[in-house]
PDB file of N, CA and C in Angstrom:
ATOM      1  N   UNK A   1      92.736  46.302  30.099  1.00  0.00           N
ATOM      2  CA  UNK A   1      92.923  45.501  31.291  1.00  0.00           C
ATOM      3  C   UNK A   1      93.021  44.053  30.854  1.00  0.00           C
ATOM      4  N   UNK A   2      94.159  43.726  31.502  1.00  0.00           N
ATOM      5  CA  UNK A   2      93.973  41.738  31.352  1.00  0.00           C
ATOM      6  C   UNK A   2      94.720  41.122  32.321  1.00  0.00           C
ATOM      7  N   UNK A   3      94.023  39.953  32.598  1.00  0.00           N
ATOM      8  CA  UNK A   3      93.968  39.154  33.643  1.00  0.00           C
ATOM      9  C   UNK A   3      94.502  37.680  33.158  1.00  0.00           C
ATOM     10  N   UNK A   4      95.626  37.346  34.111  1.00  0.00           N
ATOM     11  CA  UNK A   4      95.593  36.128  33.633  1.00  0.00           C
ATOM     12  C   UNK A   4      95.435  35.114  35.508  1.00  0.00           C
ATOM     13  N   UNK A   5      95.101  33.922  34.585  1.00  0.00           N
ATOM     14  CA  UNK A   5      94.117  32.788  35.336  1.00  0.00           C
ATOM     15  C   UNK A   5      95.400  31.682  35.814  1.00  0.00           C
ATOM     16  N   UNK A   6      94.969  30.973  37.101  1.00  0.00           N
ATOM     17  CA  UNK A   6      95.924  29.969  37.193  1.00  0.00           C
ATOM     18  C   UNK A   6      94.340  28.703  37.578  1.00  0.00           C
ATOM     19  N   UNK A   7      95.027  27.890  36.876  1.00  0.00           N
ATOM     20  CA  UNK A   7      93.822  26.811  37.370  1.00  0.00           C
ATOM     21  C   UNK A   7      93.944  26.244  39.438  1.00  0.00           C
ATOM     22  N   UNK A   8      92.852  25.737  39.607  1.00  0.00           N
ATOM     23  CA  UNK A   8      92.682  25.539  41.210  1.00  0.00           C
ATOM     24  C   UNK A   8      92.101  24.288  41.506  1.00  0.00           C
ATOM     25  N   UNK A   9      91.612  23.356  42.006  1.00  0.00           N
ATOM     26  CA  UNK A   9      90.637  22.446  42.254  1.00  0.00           C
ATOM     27  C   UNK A   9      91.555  20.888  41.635  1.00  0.00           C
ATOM     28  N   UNK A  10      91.020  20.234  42.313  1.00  0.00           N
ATOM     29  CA  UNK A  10      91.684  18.628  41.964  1.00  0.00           C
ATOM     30  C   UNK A  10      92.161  18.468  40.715  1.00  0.00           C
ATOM     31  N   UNK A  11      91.417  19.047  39.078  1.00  0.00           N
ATOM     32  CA  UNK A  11      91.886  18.328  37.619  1.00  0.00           C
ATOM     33  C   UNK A  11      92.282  20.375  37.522  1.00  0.00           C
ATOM     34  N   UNK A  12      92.269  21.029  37.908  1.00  0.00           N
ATOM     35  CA  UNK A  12      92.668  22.370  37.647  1.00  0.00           C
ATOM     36  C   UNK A  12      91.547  23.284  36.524  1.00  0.00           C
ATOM     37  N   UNK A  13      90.905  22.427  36.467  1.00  0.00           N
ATOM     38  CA  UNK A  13      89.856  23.311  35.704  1.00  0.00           C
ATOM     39  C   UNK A  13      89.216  24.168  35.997  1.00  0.00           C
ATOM     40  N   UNK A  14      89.154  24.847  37.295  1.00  0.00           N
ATOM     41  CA  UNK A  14      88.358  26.233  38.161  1.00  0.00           C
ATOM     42  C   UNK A  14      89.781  26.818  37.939  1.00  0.00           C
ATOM     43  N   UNK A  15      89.296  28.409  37.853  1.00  0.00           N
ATOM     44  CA  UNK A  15      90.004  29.340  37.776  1.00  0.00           C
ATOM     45  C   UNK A  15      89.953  30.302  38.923  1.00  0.00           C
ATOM     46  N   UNK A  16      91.297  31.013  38.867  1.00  0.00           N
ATOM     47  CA  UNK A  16      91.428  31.625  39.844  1.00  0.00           C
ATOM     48  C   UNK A  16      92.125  32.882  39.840  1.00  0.00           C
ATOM     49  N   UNK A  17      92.255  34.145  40.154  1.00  0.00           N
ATOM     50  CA  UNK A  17      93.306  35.234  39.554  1.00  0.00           C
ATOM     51  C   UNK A  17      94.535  34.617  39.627  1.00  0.00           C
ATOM     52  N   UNK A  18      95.348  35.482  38.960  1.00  0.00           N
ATOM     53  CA  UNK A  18      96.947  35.299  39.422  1.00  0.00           C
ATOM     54  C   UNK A  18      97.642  36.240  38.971  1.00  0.00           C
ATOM     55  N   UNK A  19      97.483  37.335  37.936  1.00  0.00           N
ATOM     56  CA  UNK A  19      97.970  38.641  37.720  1.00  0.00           C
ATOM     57  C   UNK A  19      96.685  39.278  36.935  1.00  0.00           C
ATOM     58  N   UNK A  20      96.877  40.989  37.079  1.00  0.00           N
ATOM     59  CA  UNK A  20      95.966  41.876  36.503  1.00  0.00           C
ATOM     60  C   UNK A  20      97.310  42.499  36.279  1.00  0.00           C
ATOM     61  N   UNK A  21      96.627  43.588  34.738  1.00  0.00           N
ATOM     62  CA  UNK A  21      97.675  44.224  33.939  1.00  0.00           C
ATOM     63  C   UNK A  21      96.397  45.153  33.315  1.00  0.00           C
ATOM     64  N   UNK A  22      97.119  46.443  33.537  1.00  0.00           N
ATOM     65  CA  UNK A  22      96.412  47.670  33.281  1.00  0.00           C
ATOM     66  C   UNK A  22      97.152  48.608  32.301  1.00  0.00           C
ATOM     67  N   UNK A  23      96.846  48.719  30.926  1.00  0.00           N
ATOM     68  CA  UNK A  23      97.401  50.132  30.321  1.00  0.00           C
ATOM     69  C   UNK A  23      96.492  50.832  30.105  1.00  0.00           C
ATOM     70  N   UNK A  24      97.338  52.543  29.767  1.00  0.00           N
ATOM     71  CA  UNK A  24      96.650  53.551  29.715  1.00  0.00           C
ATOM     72  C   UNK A  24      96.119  53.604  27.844  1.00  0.00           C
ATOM     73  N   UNK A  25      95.443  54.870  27.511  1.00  0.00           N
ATOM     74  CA  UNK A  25      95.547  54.621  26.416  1.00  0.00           C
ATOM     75  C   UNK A  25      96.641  54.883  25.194  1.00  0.00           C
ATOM     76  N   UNK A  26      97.522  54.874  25.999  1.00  0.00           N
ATOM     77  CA  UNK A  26      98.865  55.260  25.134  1.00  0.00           C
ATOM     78  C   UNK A  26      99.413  53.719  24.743  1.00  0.00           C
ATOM     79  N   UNK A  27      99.087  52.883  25.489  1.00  0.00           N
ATOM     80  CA  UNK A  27      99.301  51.370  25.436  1.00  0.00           C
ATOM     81  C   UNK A  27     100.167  51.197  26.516  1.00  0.00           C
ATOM     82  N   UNK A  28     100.833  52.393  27.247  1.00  0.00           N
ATOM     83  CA  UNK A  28     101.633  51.986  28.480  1.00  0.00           C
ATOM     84  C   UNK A  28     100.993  51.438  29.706  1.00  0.00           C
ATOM     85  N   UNK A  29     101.924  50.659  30.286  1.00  0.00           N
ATOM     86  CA  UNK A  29     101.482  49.975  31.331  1.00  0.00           C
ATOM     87  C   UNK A  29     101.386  50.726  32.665  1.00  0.00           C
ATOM     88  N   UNK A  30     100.384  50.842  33.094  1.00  0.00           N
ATOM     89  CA  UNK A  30      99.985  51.195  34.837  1.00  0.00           C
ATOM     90  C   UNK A  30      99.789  51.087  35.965  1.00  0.00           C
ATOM     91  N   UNK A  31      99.867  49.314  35.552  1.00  0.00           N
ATOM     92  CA  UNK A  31      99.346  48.460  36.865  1.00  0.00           C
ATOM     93  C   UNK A  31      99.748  47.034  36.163  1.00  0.00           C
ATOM     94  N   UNK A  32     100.611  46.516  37.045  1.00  0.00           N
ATOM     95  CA  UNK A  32     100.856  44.656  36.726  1.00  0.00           C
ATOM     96  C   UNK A  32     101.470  44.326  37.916  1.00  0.00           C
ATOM     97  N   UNK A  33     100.550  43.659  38.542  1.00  0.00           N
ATOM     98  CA  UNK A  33     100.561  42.898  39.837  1.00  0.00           C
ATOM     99  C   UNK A  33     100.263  41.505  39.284  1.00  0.00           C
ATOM    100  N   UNK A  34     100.800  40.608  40.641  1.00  0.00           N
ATOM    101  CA  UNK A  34     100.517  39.005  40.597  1.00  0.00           C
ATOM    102  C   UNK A  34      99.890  38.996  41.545  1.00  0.00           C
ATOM    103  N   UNK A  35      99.233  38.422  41.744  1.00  0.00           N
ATOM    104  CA  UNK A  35      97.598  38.039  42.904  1.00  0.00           C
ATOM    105  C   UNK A  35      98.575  36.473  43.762  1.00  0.00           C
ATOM    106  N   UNK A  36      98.690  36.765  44.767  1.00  0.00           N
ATOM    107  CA  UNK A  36      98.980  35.593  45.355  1.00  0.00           C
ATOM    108  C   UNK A  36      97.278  34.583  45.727  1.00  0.00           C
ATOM    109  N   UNK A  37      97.345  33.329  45.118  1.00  0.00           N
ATOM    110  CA  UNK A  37      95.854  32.725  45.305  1.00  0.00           C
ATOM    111  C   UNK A  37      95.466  32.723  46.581  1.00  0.00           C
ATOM    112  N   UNK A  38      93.964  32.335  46.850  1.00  0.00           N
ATOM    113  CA  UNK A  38      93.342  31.735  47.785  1.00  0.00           C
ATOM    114  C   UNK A  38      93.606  30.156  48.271  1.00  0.00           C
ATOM    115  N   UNK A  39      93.528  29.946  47.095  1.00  0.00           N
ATOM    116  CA  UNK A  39      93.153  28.240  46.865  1.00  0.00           C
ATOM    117  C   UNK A  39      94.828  28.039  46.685  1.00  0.00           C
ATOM    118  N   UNK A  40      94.932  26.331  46.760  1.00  0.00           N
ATOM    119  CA  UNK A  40      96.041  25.837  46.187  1.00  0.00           C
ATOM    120  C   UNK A  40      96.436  25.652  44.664  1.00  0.00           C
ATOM    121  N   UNK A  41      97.169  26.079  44.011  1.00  0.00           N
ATOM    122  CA  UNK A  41      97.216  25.981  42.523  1.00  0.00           C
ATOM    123  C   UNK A  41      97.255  24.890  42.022  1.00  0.00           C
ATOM    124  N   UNK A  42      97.100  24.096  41.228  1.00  0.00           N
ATOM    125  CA  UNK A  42      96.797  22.680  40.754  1.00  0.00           C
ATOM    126  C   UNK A  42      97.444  22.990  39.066  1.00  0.00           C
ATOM    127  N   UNK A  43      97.557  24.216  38.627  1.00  0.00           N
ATOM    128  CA  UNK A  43      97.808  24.321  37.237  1.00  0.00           C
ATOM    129  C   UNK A  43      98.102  25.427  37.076  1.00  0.00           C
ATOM    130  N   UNK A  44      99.300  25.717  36.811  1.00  0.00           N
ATOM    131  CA  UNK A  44      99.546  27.120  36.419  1.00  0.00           C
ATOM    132  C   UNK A  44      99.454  27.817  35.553  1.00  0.00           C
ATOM    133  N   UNK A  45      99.560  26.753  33.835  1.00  0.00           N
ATOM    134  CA  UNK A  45      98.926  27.325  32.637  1.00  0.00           C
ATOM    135  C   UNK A  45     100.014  28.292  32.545  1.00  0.00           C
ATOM    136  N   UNK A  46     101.266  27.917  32.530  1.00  0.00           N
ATOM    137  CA  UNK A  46     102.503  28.580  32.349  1.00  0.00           C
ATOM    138  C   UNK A  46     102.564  28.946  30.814  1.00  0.00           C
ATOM    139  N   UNK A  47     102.413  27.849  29.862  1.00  0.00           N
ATOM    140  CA  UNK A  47     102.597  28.270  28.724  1.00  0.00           C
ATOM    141  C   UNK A  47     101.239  29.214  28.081  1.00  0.00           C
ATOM    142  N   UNK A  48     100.426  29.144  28.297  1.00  0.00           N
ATOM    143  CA  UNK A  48      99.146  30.056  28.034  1.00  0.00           C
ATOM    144  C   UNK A  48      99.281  31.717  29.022  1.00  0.00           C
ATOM    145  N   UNK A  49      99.530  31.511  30.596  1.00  0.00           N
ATOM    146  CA  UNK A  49      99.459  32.573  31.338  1.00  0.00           C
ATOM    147  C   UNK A  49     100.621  33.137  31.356  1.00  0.00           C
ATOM    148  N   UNK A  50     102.088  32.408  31.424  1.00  0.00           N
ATOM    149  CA  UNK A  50     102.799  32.705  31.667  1.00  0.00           C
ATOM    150  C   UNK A  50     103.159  33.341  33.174  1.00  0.00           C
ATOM    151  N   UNK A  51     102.693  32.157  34.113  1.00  0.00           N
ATOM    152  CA  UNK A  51     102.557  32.746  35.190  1.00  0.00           C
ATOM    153  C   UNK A  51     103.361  31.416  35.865  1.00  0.00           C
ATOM    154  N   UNK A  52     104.380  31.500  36.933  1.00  0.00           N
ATOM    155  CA  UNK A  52     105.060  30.597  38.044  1.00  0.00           C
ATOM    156  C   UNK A  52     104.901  30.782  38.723  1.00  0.00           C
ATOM    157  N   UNK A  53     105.152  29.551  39.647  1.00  0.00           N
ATOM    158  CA  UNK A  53     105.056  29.380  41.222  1.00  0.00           C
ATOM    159  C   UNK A  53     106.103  30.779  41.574  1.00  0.00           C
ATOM    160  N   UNK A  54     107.036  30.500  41.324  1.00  0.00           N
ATOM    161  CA  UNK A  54     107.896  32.206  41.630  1.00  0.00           C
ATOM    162  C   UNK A  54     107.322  33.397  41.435  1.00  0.00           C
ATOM    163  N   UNK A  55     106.392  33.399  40.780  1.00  0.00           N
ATOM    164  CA  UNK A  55     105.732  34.837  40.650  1.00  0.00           C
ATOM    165  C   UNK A  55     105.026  35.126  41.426  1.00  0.00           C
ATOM    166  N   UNK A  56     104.063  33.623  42.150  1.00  0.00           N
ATOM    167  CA  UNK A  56     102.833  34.208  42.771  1.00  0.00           C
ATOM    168  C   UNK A  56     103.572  34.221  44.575  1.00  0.00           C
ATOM    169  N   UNK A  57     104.681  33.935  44.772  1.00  0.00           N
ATOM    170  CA  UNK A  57     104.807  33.627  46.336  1.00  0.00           C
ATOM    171  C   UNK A  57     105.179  35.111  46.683  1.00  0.00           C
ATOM    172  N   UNK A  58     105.715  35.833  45.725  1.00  0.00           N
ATOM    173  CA  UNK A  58     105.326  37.460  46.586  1.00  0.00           C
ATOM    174  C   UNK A  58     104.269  38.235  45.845  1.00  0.00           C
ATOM    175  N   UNK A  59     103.533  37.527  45.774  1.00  0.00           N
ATOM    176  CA  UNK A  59     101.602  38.207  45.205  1.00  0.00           C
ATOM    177  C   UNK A  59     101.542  38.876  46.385  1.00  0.00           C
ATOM    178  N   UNK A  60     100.468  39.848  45.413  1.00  0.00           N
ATOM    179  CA  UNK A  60      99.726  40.657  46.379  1.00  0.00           C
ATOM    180  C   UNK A  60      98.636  39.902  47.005  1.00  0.00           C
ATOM    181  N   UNK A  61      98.019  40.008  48.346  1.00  0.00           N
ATOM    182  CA  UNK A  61      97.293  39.158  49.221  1.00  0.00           C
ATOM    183  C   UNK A  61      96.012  39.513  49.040  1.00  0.00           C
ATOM    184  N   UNK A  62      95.290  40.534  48.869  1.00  0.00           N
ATOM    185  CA  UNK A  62      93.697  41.052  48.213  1.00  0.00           C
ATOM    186  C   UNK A  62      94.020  41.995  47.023  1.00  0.00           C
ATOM    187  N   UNK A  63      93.465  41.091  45.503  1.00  0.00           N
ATOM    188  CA  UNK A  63      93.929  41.749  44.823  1.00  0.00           C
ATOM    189  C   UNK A  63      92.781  43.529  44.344  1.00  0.00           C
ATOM    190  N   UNK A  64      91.777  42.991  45.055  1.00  0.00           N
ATOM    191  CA  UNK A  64      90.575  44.212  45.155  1.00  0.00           C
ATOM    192  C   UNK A  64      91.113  45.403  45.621  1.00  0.00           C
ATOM    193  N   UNK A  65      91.776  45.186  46.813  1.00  0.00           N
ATOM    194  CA  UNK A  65      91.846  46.158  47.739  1.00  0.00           C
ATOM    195  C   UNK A  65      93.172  46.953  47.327  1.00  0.00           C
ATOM    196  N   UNK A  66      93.623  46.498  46.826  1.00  0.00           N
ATOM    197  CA  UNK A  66      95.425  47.003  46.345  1.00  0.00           C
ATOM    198  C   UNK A  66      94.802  47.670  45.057  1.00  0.00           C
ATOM    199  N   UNK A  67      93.608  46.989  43.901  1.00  0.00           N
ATOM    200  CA  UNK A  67      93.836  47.894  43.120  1.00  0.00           C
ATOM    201  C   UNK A  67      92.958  48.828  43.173  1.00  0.00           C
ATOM    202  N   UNK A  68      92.300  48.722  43.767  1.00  0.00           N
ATOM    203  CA  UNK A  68      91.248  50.105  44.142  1.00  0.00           C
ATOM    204  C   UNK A  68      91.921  50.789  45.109  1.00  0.00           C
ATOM    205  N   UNK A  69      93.176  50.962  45.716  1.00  0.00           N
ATOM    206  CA  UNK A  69      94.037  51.735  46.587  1.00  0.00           C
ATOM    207  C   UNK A  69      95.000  52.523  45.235  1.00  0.00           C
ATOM    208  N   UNK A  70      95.739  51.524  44.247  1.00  0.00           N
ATOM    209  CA  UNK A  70      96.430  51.594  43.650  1.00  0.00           C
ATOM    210  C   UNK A  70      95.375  53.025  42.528  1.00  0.00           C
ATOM    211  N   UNK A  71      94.577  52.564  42.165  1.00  0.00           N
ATOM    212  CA  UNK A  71      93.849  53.199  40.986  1.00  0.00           C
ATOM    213  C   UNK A  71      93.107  54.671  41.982  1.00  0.00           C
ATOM    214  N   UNK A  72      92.669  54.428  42.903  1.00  0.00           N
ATOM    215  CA  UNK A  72      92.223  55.673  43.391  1.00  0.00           C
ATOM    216  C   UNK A  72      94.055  56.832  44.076  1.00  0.00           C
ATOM    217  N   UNK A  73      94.811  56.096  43.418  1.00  0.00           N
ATOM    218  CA  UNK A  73      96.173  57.453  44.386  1.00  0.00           C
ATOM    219  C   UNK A  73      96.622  57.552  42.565  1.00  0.00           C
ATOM    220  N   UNK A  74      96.419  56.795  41.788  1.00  0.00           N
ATOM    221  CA  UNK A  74      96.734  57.331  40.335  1.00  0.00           C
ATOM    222  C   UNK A  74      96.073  58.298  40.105  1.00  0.00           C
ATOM    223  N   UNK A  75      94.547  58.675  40.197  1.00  0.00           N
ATOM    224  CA  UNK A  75      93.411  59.300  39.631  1.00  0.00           C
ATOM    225  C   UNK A  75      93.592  60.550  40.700  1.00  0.00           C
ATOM    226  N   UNK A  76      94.146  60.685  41.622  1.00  0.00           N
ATOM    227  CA  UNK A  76      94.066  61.728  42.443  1.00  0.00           C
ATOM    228  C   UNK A  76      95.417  62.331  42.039  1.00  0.00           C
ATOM    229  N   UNK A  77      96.296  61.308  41.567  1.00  0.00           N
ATOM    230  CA  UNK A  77      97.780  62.262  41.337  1.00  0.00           C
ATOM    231  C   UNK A  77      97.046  62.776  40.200  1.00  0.00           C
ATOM    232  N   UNK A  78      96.725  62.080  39.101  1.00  0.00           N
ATOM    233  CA  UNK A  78      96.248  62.450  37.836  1.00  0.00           C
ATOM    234  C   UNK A  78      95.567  63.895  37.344  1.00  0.00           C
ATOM    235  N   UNK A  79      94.790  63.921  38.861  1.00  0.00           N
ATOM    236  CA  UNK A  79      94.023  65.233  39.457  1.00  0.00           C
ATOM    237  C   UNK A  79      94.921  66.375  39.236  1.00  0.00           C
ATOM    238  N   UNK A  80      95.141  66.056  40.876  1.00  0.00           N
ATOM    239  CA  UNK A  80      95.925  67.103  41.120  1.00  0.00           C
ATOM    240  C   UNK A  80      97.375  67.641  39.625  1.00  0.00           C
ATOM    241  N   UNK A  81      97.572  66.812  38.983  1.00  0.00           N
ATOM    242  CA  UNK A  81      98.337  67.118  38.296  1.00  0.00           C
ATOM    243  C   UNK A  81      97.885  68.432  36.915  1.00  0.00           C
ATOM    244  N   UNK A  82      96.508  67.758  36.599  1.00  0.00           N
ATOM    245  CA  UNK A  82      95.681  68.195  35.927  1.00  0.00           C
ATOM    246  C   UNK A  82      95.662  70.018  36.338  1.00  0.00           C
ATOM    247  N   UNK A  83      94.983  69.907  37.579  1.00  0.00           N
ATOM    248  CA  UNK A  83      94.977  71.309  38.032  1.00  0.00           C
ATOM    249  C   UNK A  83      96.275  72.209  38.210  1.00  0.00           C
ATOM    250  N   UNK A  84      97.697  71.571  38.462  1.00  0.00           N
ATOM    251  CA  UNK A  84      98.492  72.482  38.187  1.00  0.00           C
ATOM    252  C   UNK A  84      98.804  72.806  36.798  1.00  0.00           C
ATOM    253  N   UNK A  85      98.583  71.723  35.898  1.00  0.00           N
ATOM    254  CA  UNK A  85      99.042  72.419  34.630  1.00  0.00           C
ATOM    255  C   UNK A  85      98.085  73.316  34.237  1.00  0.00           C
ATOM    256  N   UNK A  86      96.489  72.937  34.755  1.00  0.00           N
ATOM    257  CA  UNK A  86      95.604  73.839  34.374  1.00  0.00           C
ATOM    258  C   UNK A  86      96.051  75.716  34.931  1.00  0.00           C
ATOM    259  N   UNK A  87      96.807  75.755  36.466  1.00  0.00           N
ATOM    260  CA  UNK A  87      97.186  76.835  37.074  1.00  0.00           C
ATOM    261  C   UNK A  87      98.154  77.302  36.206  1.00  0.00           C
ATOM    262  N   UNK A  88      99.125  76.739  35.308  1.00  0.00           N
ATOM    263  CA  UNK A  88     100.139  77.408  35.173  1.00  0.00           C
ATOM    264  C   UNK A  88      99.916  78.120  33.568  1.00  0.00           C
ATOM    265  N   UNK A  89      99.155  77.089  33.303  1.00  0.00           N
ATOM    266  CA  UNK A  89      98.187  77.729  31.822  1.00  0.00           C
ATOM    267  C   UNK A  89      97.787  79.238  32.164  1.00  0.00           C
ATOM    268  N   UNK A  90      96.816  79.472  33.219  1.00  0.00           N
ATOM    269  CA  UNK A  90      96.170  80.552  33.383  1.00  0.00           C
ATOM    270  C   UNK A  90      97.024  81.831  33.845  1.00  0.00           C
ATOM    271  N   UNK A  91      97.973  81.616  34.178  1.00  0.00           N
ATOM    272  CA  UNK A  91      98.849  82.528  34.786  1.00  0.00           C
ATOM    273  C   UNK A  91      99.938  82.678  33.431  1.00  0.00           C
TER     274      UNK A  91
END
């Protein structure tokens, strides 16, 4: 998992989300969303985050709630997937 930060506050030194990035352990990717902020951005830390004003204006709006929606319909496909290959094994 990694997260990158956009600075917030008058000199930009508070941090704030602005993307999460999830791979599996294959190293593939599973999850890369941009967090649209709370706060006003003051620093984007483009060359460190690699993150723009263009990226974050179609962010996701709670980035909690999207990925605990997002990660609980992976783990249930993941499931269910599990159990059919487990069915077709047994048969």
């Amino acid at each position: 998992m990694d997260c990158e930060m956009v600075g917030v506050g008058d000199d930009g030194k508070e941090s704030i989300l602005a993307r999460v990035s999830i791979v599996n352990q294959f190293g593939c990717c599973v999850y890369d969303k941009f967090v649209r902020p709370t706060e006003r951005v003051t620093d984007y830390r483009t060359k460190v985050s690699g993150v723009r004003r263009t990226d974050l204006m179609n962010g996701i709006l709670s980035a909690l709630t999207y990925l605990v929606l997002s990660l609980t319909s992976a783990c249930v496909t993941g499931f269910l997937l599990e159990i059919l290959q487990s069915e077709s094994d047994d048969g």
